[in-house]
N, C-alpha and C. Protein backbone atom coordinates (compact mmCIF):
# COMPACT_ATOMS: atom_id res chain seq x y z
N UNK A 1 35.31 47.70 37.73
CA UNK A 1 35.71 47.31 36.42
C UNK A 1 35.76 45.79 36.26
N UNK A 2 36.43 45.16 37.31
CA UNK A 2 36.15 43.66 37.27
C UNK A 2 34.65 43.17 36.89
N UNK A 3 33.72 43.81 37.71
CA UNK A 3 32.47 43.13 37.47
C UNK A 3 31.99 43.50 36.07
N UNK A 4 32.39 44.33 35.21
CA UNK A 4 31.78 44.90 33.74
C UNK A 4 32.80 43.95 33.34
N UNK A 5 34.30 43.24 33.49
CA UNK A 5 34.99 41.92 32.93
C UNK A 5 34.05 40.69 32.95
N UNK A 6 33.93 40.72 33.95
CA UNK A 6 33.17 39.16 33.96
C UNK A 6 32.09 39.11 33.50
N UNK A 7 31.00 40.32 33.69
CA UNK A 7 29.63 40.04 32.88
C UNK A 7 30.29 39.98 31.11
N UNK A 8 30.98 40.86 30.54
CA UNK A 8 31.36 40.75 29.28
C UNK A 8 31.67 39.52 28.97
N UNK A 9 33.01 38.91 29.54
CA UNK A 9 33.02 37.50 29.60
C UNK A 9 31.82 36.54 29.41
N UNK A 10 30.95 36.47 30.41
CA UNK A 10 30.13 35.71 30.16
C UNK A 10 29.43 36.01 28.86
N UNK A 11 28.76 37.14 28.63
CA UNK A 11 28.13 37.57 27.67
C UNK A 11 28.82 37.15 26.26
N UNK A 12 30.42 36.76 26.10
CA UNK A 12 30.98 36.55 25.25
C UNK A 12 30.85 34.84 24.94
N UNK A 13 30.92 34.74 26.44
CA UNK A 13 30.45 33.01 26.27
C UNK A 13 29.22 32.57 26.14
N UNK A 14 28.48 33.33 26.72
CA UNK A 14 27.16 32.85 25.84
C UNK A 14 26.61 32.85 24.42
N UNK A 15 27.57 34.00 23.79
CA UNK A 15 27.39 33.97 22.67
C UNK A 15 28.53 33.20 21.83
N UNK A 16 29.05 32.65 22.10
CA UNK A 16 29.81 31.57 21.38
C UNK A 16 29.26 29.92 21.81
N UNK A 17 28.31 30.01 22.77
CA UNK A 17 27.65 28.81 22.91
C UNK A 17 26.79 28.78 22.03
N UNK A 18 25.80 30.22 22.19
CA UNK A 18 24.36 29.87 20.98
C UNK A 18 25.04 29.95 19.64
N UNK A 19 25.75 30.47 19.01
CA UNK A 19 26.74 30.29 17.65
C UNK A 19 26.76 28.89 17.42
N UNK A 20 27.70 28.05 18.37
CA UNK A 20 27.98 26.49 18.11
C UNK A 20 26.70 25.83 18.04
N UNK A 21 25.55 26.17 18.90
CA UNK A 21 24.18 25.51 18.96
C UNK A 21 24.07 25.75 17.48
N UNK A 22 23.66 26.88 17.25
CA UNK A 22 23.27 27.31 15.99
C UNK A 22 24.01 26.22 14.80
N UNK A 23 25.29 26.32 14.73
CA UNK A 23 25.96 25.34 13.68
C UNK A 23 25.75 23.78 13.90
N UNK A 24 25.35 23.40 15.07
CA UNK A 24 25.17 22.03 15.58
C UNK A 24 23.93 21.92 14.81
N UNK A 25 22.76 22.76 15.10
CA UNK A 25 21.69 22.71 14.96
C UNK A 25 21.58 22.80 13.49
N UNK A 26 22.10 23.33 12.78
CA UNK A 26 22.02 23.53 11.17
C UNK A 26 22.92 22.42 10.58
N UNK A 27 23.65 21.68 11.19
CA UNK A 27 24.26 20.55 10.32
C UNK A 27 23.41 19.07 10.90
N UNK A 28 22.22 19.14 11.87
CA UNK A 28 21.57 18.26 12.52
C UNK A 28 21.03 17.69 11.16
N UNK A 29 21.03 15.70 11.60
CA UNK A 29 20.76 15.70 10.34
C UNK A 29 19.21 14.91 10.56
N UNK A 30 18.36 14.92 9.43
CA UNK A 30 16.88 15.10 9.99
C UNK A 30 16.43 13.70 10.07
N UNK A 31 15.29 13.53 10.99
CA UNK A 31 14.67 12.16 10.95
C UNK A 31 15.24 11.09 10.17
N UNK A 32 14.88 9.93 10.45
CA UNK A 32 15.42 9.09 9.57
C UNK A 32 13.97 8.46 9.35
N UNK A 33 13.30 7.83 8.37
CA UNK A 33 11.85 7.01 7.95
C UNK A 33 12.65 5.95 8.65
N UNK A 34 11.94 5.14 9.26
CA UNK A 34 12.05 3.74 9.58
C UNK A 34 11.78 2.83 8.38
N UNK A 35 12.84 1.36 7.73
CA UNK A 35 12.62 0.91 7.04
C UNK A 35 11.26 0.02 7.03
N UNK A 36 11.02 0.03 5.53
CA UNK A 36 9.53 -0.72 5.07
C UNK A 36 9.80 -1.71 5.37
N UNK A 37 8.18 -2.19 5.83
CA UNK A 37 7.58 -4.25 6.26
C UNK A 37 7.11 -4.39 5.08
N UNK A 38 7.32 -5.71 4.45
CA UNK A 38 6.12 -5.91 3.53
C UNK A 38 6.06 -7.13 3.38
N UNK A 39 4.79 -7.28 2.97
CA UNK A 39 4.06 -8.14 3.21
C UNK A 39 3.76 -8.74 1.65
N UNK A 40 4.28 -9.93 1.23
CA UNK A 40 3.63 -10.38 -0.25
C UNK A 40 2.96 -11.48 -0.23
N UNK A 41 1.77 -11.70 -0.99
CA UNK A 41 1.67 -13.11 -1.27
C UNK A 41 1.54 -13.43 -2.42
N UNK A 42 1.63 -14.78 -2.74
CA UNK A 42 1.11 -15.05 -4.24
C UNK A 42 0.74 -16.19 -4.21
N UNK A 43 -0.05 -16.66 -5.69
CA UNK A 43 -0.43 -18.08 -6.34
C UNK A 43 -0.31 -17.80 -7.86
N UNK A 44 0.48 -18.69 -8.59
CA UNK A 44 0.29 -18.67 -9.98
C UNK A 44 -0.47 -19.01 -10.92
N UNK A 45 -1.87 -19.71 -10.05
CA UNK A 45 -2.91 -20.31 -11.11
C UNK A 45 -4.10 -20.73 -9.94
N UNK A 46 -4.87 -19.58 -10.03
CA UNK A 46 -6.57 -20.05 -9.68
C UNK A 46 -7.41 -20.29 -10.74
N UNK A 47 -8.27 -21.38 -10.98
CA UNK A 47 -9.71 -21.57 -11.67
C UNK A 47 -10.77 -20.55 -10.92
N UNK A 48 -11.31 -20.05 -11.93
CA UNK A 48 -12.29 -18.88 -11.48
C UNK A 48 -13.88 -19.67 -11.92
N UNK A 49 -14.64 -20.53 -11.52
CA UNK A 49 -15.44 -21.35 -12.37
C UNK A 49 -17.21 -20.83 -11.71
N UNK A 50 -17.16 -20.75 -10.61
CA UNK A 50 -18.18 -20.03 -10.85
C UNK A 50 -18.17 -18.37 -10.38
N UNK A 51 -19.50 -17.63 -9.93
CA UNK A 51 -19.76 -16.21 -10.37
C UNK A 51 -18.70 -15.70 -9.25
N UNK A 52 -18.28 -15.79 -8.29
CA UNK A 52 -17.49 -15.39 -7.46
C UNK A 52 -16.38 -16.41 -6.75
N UNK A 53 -14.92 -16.14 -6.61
CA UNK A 53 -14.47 -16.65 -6.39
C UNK A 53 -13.38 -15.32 -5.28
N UNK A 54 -12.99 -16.12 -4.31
CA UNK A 54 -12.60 -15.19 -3.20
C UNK A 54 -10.85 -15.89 -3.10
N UNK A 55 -10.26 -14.94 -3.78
CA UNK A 55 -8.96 -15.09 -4.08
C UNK A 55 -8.31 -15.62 -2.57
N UNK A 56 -8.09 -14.74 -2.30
CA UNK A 56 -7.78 -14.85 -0.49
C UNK A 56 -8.29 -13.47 0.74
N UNK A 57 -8.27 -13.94 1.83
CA UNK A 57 -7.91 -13.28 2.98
C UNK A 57 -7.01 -13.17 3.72
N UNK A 58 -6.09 -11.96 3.75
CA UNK A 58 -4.46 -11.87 4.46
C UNK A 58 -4.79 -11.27 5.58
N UNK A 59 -4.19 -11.68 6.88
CA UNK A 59 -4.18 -10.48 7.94
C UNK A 59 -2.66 -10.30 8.24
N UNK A 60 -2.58 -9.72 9.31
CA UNK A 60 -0.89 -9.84 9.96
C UNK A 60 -0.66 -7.64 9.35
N UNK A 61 -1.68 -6.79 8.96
CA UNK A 61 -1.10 -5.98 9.05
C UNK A 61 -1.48 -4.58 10.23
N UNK A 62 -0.85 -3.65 10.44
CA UNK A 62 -0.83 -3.25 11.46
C UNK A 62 -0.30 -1.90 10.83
N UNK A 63 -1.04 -0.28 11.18
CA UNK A 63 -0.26 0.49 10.55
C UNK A 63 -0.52 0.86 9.58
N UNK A 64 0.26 2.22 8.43
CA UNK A 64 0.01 2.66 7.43
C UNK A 64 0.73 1.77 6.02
N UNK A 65 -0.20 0.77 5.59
CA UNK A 65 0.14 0.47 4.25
C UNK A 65 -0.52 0.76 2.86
N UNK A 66 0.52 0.87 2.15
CA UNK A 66 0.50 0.64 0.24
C UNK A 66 0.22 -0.66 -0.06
N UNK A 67 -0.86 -1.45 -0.93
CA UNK A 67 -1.43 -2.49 -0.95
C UNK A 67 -1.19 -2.50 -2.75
N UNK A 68 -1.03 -3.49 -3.05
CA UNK A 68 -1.26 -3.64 -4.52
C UNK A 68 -1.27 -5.26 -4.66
N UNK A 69 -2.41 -5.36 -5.85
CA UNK A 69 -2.78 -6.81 -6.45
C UNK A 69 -2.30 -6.82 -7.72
N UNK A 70 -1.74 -7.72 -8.27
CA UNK A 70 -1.96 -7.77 -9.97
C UNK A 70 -2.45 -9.28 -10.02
N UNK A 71 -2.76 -9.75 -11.40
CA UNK A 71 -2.87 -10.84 -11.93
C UNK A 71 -3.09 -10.29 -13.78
N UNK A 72 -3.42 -11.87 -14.19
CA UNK A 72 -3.52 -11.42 -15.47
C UNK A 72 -4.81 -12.71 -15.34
N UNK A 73 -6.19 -12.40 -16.01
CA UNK A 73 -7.14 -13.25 -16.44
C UNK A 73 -7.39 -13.40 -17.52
N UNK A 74 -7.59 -14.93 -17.59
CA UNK A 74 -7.86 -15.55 -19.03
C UNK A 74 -8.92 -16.52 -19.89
N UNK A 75 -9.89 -15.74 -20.27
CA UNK A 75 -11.01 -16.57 -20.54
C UNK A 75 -10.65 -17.37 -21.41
N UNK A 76 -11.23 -18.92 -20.61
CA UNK A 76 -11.11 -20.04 -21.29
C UNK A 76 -12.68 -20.65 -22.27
N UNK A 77 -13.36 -19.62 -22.58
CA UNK A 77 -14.38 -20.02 -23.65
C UNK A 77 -14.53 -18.84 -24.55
N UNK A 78 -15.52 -19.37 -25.29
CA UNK A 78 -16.43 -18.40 -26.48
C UNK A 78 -16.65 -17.55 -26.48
N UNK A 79 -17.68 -17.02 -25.01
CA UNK A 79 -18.10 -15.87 -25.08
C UNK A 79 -17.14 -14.62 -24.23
N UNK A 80 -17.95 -13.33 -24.63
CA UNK A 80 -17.41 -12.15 -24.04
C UNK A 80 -17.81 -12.08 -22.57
N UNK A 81 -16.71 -11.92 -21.36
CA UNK A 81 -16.76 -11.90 -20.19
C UNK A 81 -16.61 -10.65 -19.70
N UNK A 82 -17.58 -9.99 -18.71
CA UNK A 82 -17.65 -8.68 -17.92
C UNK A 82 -16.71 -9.07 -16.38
N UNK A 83 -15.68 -8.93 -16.12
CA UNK A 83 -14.72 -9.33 -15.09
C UNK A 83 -14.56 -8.02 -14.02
N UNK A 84 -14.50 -8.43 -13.06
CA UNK A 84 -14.49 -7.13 -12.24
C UNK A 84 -13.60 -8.07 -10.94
N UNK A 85 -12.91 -7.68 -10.40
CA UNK A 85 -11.65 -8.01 -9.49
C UNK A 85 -11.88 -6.43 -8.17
N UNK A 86 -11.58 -7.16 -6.76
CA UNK A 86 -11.78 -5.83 -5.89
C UNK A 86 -10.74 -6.39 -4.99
N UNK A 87 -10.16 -5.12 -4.66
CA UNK A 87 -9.44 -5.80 -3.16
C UNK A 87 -10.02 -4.49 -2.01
N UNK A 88 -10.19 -5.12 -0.92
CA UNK A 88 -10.39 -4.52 0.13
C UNK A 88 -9.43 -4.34 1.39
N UNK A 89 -9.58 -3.27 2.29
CA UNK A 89 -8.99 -3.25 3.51
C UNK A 89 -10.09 -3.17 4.77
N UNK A 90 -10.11 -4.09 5.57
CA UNK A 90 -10.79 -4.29 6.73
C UNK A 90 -12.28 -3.91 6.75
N UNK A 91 -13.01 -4.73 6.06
CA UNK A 91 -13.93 -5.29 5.54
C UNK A 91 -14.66 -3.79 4.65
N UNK A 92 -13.75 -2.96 3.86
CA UNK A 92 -14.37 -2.57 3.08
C UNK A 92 -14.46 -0.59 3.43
N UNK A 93 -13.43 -1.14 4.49
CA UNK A 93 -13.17 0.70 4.68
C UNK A 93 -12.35 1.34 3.76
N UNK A 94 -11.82 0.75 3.34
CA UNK A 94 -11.04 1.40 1.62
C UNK A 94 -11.48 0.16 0.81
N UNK A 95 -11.21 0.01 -0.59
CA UNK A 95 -11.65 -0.24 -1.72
C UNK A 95 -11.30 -0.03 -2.92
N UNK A 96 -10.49 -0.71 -4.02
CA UNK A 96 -10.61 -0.56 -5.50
C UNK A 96 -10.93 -1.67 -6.53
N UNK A 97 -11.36 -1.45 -7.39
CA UNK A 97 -11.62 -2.42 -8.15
C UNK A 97 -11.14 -2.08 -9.35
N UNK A 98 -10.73 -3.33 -10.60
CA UNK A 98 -10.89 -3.35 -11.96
C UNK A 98 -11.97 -4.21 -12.17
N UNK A 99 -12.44 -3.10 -13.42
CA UNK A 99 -13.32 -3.93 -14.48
C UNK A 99 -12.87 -4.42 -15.82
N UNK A 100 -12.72 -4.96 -16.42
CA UNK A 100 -12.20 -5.46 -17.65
C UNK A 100 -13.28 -6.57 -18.14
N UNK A 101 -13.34 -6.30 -19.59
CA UNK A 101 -14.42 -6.89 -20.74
C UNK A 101 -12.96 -8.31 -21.56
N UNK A 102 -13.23 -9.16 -21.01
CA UNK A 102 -12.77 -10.37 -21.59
C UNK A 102 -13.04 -11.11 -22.82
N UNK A 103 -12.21 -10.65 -23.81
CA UNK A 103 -13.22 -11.57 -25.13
C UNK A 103 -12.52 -13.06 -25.31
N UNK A 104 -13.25 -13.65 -26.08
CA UNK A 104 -13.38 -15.19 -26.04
C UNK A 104 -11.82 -15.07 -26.05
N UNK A 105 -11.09 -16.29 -25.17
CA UNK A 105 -9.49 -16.70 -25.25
C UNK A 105 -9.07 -15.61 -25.34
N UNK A 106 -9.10 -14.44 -24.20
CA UNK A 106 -8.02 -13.64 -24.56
C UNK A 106 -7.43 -13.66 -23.11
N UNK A 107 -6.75 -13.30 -22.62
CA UNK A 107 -5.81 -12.42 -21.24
C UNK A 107 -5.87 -10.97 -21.35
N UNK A 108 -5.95 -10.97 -20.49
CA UNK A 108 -6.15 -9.22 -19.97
C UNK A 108 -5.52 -9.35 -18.60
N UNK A 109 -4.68 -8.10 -18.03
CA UNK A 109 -4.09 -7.49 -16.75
C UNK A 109 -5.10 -6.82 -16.11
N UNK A 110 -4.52 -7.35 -14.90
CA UNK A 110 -6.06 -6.91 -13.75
C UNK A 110 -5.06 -5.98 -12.57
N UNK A 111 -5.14 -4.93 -12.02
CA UNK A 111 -4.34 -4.20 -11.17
C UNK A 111 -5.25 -3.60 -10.14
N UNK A 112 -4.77 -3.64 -8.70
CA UNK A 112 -5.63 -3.03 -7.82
C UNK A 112 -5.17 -2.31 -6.76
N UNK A 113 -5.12 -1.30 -6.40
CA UNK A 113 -4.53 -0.81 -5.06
C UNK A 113 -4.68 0.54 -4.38
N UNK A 114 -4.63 0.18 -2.99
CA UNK A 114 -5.01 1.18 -2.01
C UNK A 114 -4.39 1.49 -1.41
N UNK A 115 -3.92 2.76 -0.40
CA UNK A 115 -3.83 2.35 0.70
C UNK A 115 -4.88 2.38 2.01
N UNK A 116 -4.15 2.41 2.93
CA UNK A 116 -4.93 1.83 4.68
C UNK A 116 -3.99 2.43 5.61
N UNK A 117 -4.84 2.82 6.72
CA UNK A 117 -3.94 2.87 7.84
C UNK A 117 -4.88 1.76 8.83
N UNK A 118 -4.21 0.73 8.98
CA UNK A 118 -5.04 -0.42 9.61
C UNK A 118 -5.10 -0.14 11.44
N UNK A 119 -6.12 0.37 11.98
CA UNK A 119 -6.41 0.35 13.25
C UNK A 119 -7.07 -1.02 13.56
N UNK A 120 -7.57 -1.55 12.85
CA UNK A 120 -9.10 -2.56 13.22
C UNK A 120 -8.31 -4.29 12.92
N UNK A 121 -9.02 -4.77 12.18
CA UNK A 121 -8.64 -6.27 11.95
C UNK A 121 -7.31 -6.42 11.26
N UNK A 122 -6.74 -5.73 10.48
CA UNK A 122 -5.28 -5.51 10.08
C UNK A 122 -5.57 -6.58 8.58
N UNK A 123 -7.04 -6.74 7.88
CA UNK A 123 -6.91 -7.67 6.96
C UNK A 123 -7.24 -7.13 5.80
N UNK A 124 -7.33 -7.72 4.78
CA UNK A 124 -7.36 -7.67 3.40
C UNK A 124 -7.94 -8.41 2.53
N UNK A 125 -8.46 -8.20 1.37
CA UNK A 125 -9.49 -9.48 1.00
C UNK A 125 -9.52 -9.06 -1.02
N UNK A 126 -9.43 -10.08 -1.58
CA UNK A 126 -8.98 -9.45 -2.84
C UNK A 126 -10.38 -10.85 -3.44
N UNK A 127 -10.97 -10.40 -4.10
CA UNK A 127 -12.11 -11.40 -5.39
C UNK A 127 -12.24 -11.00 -6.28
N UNK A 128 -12.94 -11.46 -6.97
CA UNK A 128 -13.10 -11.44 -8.41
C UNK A 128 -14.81 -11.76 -8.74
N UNK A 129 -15.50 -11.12 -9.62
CA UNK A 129 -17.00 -11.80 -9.93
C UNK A 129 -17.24 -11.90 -11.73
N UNK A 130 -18.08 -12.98 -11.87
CA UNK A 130 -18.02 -12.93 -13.29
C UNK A 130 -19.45 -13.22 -13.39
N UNK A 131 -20.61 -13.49 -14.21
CA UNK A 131 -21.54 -13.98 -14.23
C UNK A 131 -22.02 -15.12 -14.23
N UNK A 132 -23.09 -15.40 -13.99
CA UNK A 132 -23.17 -16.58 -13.59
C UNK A 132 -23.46 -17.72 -14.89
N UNK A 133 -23.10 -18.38 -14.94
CA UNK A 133 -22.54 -19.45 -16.29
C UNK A 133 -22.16 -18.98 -17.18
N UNK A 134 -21.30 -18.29 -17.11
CA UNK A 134 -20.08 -17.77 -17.81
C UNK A 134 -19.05 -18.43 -18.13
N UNK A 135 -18.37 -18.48 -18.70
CA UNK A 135 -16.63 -19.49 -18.95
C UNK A 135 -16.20 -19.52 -17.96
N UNK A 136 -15.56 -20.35 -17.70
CA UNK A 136 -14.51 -20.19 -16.74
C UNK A 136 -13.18 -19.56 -17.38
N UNK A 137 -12.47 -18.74 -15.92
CA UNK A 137 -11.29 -17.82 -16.03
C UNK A 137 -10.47 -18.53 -15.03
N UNK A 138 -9.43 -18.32 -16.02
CA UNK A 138 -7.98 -18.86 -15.48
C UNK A 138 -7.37 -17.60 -14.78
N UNK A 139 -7.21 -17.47 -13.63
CA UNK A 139 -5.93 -16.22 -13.33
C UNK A 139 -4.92 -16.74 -12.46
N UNK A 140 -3.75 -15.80 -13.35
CA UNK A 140 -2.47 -16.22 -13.51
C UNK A 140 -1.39 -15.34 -12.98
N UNK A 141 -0.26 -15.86 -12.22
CA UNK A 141 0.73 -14.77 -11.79
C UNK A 141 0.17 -14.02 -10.56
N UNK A 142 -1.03 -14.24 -9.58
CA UNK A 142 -1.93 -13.15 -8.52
C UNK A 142 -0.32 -12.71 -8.18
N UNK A 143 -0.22 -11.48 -7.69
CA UNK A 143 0.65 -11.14 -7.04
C UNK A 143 0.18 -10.06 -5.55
N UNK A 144 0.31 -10.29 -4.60
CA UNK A 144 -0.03 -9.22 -3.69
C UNK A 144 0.81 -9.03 -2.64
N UNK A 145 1.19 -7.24 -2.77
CA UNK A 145 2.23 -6.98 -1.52
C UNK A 145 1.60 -5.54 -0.97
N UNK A 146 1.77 -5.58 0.44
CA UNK A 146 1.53 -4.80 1.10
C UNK A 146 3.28 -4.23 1.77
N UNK A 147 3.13 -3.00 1.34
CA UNK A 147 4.17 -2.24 2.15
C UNK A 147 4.58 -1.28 2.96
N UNK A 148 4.66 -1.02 4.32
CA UNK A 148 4.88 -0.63 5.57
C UNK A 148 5.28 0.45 5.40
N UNK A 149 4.32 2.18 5.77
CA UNK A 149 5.33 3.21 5.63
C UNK A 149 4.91 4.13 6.70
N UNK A 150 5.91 4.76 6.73
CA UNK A 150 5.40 5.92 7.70
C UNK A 150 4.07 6.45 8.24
N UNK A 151 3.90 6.87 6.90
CA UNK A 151 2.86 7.99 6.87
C UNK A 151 1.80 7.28 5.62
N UNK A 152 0.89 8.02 5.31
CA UNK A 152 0.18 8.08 4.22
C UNK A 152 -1.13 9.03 4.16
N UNK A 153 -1.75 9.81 2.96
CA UNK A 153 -1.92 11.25 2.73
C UNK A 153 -2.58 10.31 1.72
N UNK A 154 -4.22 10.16 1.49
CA UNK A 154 -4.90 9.71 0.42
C UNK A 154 -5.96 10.90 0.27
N UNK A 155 -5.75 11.57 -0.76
CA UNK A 155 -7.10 12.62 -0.96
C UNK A 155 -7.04 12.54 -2.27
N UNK A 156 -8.40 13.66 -2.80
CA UNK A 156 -8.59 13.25 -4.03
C UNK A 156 -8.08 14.23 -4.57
N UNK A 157 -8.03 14.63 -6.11
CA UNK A 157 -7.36 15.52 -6.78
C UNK A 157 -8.22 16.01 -7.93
């Protein structure tokens, strides 16, 4: 009879161990995301004067980032301007561009963004093209930040 005590016993304690696991395990609280890097740059005023002008080249990233450009361009003549703005990730393995039709003296918002998961050069490259003797374009406010995340899931829809 002792030995049918003690196996019960145990059997009682094992099941009040996997119980507590169980409640440990159900109040466990989940992953935590590691906080975002990011990365910004800016300039408030490039001359855009002839057909291409190469805003900048950033490196320093590493990892899965969210990339975004803005500016606002502003034709400084007469005629109607065909504007097209691109930013790239590591020489062109992702990619977006705006196009925007510039009429004489106006401003228009230019927006661009991707993401990357940067294995390779970790860089970035944002221009602009206009035609060739065209007005010159003022752009204003560039803004560019890259931000550091976990993960990232780009498909199409």
């Amino acid at each position: 009879m002792s030995t049918i005590k003690t196996v019960g016993k145990r059997a009682a304690g094992i099941a009040v161990a996997l119980a507590a696991a169980a409640v440990v395990a159900g109040n466990a609280a989940p992953a935590q995301a590691a906080p975002p890097e990011v990365i910004s740059r800016w300039n408030n005023h490039l001359v855009h004067s002839n057909s291409l002008l190469a805003v900048g080249l950033f490196s320093g990233f590493s990892g899965n980032y969210t990339i975004t450009a803005k500016m606002y361009a502003e034709n400084t003549g007469s005629s109607t301007i065909n504007y097209d703005c691109r930013l790239s990730a590591e020489g062109g393995a992702d990619t977006d561009n705006t196009e925007v039709t510039l009429a004489p003296h106006s401003k228009q918002a230019i927006v661009v963004h991707l993401v990357h998961n940067f294995t390779g050069t970790g860089q970035i490259a944002l221009g602009c093209i206009k035609g060739v003797g065209q007005p010159q374009v003022n752009l204003r406010q560039i803004k560019i930040t890259g931000i550091k995340v976990n993960s990232i899931s780009n498909q199409p829809f």
